[in-house]
Protein backbone atom coordinates (compact mmCIF):
# COMPACT_ATOMS: atom_id res chain seq x y z
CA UNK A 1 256.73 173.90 73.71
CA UNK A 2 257.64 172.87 77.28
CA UNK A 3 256.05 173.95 80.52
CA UNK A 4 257.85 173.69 83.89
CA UNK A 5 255.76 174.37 87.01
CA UNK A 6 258.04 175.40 89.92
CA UNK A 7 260.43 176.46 87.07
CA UNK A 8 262.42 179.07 89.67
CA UNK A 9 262.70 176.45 92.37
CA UNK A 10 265.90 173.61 92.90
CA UNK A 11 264.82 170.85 90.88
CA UNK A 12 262.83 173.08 88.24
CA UNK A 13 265.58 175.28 87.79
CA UNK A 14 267.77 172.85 86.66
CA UNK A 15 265.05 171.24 84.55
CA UNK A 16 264.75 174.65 82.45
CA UNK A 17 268.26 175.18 82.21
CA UNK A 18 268.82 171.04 80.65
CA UNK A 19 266.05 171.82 78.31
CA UNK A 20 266.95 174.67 77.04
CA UNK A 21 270.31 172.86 76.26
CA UNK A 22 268.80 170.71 74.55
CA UNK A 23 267.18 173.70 71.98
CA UNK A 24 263.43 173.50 73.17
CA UNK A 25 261.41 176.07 73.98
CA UNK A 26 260.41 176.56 77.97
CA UNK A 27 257.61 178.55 79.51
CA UNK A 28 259.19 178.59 83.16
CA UNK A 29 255.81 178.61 85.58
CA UNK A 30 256.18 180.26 88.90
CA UNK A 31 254.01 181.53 91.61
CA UNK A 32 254.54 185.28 92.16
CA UNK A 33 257.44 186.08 94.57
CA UNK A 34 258.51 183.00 94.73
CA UNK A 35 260.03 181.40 98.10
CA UNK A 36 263.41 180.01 95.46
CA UNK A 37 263.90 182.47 93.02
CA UNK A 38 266.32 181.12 90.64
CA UNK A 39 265.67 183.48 87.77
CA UNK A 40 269.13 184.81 87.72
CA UNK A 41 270.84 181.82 86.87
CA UNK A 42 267.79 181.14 83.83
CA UNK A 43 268.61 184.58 82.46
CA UNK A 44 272.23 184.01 81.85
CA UNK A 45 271.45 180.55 79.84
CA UNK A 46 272.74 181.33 76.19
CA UNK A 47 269.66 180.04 75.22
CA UNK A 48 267.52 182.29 76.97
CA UNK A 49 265.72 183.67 73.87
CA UNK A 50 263.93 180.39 74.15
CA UNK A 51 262.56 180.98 77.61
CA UNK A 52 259.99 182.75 78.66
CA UNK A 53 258.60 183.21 82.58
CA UNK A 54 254.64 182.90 83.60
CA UNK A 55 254.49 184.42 86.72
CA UNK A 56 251.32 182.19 87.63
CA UNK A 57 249.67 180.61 91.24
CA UNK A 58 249.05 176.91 89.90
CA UNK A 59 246.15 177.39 92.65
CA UNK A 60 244.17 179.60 90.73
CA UNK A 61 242.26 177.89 88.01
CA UNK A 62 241.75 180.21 85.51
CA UNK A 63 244.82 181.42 85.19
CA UNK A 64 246.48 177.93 84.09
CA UNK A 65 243.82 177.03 82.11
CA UNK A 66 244.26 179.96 80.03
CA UNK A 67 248.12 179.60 79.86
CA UNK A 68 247.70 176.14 78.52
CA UNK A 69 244.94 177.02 76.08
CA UNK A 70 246.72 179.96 74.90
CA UNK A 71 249.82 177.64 74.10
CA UNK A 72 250.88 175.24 72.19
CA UNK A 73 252.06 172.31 75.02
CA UNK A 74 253.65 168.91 74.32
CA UNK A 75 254.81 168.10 78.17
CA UNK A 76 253.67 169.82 81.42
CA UNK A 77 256.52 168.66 83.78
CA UNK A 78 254.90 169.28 87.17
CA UNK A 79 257.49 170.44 89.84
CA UNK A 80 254.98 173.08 91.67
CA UNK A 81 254.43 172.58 95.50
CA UNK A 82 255.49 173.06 99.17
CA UNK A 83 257.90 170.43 99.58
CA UNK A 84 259.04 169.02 103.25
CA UNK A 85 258.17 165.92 104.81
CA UNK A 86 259.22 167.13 108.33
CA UNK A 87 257.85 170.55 108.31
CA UNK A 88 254.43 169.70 106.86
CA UNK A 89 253.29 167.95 110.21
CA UNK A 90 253.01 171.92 111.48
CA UNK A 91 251.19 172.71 108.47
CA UNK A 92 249.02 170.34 107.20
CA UNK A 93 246.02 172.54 105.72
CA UNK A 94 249.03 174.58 103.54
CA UNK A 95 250.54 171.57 102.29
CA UNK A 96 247.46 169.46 101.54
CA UNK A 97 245.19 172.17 99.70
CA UNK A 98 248.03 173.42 98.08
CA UNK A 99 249.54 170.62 96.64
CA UNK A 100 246.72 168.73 95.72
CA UNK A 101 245.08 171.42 94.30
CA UNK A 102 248.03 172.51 91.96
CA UNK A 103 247.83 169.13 90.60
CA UNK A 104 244.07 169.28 90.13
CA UNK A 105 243.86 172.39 88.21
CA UNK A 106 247.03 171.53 85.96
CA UNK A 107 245.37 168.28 85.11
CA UNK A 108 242.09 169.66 84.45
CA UNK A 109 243.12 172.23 82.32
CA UNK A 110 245.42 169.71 80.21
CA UNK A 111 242.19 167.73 79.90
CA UNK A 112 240.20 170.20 78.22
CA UNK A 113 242.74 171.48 75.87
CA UNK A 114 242.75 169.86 72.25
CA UNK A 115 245.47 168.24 71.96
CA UNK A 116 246.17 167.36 75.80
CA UNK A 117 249.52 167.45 76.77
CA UNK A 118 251.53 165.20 78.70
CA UNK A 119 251.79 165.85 82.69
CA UNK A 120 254.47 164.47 83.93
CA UNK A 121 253.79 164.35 88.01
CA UNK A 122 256.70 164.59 90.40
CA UNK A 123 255.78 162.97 93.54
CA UNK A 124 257.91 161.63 95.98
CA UNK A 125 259.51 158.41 98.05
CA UNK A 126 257.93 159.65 101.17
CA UNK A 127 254.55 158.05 99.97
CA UNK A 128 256.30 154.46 100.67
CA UNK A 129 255.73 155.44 104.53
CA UNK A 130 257.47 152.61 106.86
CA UNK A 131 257.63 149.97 103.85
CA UNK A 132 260.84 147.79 104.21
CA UNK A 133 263.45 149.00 102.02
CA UNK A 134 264.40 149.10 98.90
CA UNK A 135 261.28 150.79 97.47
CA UNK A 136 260.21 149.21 94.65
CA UNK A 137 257.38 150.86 92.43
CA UNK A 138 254.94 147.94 92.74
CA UNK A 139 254.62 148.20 96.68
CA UNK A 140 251.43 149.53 98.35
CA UNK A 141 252.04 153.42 99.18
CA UNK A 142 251.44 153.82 103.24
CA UNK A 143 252.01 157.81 103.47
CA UNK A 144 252.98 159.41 106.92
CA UNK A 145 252.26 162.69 106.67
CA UNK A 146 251.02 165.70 105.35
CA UNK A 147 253.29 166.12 102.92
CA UNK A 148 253.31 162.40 101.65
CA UNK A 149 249.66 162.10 101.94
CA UNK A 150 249.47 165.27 99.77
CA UNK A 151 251.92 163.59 96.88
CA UNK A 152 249.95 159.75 97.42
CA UNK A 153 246.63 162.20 96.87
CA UNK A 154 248.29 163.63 93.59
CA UNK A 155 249.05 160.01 92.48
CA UNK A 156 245.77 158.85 92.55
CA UNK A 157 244.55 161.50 90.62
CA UNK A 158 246.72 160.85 88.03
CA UNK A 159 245.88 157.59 87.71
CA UNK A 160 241.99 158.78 87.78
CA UNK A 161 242.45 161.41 84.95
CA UNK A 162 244.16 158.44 82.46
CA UNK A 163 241.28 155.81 83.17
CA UNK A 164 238.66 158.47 82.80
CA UNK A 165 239.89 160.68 80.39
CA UNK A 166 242.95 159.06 78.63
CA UNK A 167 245.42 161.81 79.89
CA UNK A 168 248.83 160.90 80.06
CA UNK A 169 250.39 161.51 83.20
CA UNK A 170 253.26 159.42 84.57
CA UNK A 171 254.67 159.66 87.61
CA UNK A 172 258.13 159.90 89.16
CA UNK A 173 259.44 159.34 93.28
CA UNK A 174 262.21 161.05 93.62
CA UNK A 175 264.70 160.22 96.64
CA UNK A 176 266.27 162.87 98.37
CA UNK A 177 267.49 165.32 95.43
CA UNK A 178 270.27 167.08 96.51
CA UNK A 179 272.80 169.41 94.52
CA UNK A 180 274.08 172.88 94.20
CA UNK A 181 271.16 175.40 94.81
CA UNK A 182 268.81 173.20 96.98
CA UNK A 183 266.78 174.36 99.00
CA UNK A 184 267.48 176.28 102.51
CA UNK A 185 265.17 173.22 104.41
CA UNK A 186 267.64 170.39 102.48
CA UNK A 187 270.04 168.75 104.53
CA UNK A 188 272.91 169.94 102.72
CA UNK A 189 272.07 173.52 102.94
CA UNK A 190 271.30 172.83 106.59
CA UNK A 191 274.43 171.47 107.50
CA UNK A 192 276.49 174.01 104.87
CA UNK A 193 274.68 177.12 106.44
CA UNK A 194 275.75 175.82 110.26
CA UNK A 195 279.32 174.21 109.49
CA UNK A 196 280.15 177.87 107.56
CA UNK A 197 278.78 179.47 110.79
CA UNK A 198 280.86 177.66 113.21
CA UNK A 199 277.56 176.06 114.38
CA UNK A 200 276.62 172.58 115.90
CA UNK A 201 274.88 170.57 112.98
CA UNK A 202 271.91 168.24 114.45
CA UNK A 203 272.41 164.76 112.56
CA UNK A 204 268.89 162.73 112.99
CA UNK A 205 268.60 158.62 113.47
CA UNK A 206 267.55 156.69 116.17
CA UNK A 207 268.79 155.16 119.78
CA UNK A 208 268.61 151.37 119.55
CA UNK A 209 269.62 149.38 122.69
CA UNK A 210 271.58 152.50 123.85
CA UNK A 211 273.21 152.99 120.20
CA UNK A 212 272.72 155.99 117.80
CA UNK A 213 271.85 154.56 114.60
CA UNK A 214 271.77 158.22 111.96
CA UNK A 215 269.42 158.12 109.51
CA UNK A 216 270.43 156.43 105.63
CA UNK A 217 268.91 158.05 103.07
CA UNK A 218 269.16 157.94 98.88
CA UNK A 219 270.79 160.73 97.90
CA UNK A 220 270.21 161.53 94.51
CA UNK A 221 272.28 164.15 92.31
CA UNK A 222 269.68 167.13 91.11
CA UNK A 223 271.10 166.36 87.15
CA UNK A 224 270.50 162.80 87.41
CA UNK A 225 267.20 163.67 88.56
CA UNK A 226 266.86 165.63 85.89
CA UNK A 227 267.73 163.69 83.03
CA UNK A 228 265.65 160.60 84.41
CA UNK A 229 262.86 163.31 84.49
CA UNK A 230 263.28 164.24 80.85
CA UNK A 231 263.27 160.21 80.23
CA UNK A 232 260.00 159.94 81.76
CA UNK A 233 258.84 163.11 79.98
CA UNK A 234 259.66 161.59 76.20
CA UNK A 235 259.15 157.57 77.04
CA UNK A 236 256.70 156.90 80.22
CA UNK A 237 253.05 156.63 79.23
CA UNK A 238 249.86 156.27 80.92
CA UNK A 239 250.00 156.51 85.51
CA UNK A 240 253.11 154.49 84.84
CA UNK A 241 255.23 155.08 88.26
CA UNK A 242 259.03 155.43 88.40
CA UNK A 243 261.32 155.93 91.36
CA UNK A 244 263.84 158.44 90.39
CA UNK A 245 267.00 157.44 93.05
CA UNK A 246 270.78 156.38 93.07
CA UNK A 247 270.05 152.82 95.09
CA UNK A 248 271.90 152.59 98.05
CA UNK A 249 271.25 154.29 101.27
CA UNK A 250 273.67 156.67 102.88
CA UNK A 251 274.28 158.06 106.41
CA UNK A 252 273.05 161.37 107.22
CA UNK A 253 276.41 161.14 109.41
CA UNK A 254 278.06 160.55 106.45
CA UNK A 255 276.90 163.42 104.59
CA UNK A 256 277.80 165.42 107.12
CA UNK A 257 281.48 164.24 107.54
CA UNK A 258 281.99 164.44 104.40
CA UNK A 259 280.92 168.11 103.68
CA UNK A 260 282.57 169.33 106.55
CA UNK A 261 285.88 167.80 105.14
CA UNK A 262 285.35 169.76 102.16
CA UNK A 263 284.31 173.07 103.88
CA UNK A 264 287.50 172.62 105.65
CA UNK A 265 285.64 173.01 109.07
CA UNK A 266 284.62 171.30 111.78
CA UNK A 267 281.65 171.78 114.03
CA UNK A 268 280.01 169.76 116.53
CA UNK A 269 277.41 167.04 115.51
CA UNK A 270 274.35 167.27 118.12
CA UNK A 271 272.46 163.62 117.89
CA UNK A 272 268.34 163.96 117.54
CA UNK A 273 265.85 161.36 117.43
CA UNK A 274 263.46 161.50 114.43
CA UNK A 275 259.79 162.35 114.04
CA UNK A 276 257.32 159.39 114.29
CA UNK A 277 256.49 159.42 110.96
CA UNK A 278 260.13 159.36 109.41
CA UNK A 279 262.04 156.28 108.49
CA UNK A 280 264.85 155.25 109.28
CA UNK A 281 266.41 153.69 106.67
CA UNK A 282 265.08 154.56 103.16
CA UNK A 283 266.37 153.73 99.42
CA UNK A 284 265.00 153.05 96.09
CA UNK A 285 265.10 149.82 93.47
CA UNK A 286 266.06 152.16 90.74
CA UNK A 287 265.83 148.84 88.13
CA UNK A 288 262.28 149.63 86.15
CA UNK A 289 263.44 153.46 85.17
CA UNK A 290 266.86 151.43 84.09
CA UNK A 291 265.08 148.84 82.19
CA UNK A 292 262.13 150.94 80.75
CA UNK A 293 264.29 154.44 80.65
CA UNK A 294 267.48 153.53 79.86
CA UNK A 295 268.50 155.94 82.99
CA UNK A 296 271.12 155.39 85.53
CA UNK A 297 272.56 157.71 87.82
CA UNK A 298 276.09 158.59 87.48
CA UNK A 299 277.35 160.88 90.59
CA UNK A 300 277.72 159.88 93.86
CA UNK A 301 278.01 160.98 97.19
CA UNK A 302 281.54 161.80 97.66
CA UNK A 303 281.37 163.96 94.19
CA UNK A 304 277.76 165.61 95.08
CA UNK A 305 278.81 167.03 98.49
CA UNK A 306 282.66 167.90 96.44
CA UNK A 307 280.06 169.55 93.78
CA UNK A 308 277.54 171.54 96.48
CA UNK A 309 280.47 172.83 98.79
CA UNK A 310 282.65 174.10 95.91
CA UNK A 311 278.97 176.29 94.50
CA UNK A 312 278.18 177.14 98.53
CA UNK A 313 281.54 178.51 99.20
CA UNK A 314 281.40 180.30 95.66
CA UNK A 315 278.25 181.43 96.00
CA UNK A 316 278.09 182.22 99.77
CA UNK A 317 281.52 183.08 100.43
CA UNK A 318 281.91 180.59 103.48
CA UNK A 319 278.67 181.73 104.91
């Protein structure tokens, strides 16, 4: 048995859905009225019969320790929290408790169960702070906010619960996961949502010597994601830490070019300086999960924004 936490959200809906390919047998964890509900596309899996949904707050203790002690769990793949490294300087208290505590009482519980399961920890590349790109898994984490600080918190408690308790819990980074049903604070939704409403779309970077420089980011496709997750979820062991990203950085400018060429629309591109605490450039060495993993990614950008508009328009009509 499988357990997904965030199992209605993007990158846990997909998760469910590539398991259940596979034939194994998912309990899909979500919070009560969740703020992603992605149920409907779960329930039309022909392998549904093998899912079933706990409609659980990883924040309450007791609840998730009796789910886990009522089940029979190889792998906890944990997806659960509030996830945006911009908007969490506004909400810091939400962000911090919430997400550190999820961890906390998933770990716990997995502790005291006989046997533990595996908890596989999904943190992210925002805990490299202003390092000097590419990211590489060995470099010292410096965290810039809320958010980051929240997933470098969850990090080190993994690492505590396998030296003190022999837990396995590895750890993935992912690098901007984008794909068809991300989330409404993604960039692609962003920029999808204004471009189908005849909206100016607000590209972020820098001014450097009286130049715009837009932001380059690692965008990774939500099914690569995935099956690198799954890797880490049958082969990492221990706090072992692997970045979960394509390898190259791309312009936000880019991105947005590029989906408006597919959306058949043009709007105009308003140029913002970025927060403080955001980089500007940021990509992942990607070489441990290819040596240790055998993972590599397979789409890129041109096909993930061909990919997202064809669901958006689909799904949304053209807005």
């Amino acid at each position: 048995m499988i357990l997904v936490t965030g199992a209605l959200g993007f990158i846990g809906s997909h998760l469910v859905e590539e398991l259940l390919n596979r034939g194994r047998e998912v309990i899909a964890l979500s919070r009560p009225n969740p703020p992603e509900d992605n149920y409907l596309y779960l329930r039309r899996h022909p392998k549904v019969s093998n899912l079933r949904i706990a409609f659980i707050d990883v924040t309450d203790f007791d609840a998730v320790k009796a789910l886990l002690g009522g089940e029979d769990i190889e792998i906890v793949y944990h997806l659960a929290a509030i996830a945006s490294h911009r908007l969490s300087v506004n909400q810091p208290y939400q962000y911090l408790m919430t997400n550190y505590l999820g961890l906390l009482n998933v770990l716990e519980a997995a502790r005291i169960c006989e046997p533990s399961p595996k908890v596989v920890y999904t943190s992210s590349s925002s805990v490299y702070g202003d390092s000097k790109p590419p990211f590489k898994e060995d470099m010292e984490p410096k965290p810039k906010g809320p958010y980051a600080l929240s997933k470098f918190f969850g990090e080190k408690l993994c690492k505590l619960y396998h030296e003190q308790y022999g837990l396995e819990c590895p750890i993935i980074r992912y690098f901007n996961v984008i794909g068809e049903r991300c989330r409404k604070n993604i960039v692609l939704r962003v920029f999808a949502d204004r471009i189908a409403r005849g909206q100016p779309i607000e590209v972020y970077g820098r001014w450097i010597e009286g130049e715009f420089k837009p932001a380059e980011r690692d965008f990774t496709y939500v099914k690569d994601a995935v099956e690198g997750t799954i890797l880490v979820g049958e082969k990492a062991n221990g706090s072992e830490v692997f970045n979960l990203g394509f390898g190259r950085p791309v312009s936000v400018l880019k991105v947005a070019e590029l989906l408006m060429s597919e959306l058949n629309k043009r709007v105009k591109v308003v140029k913002k300086e970025l927060k403080p605490h955001e980089n500007l450039i940021s990509y992942s060495s990607n070489e441990k999960a290819r040596k240790l993993l055998g993972w590599s990614p397979r789409v890129d950008i041109e096909e993930m924004v061909k990919r997202y508009a064809r669901w958006f328009l689909r799904t949304f009509k053209g807005g």
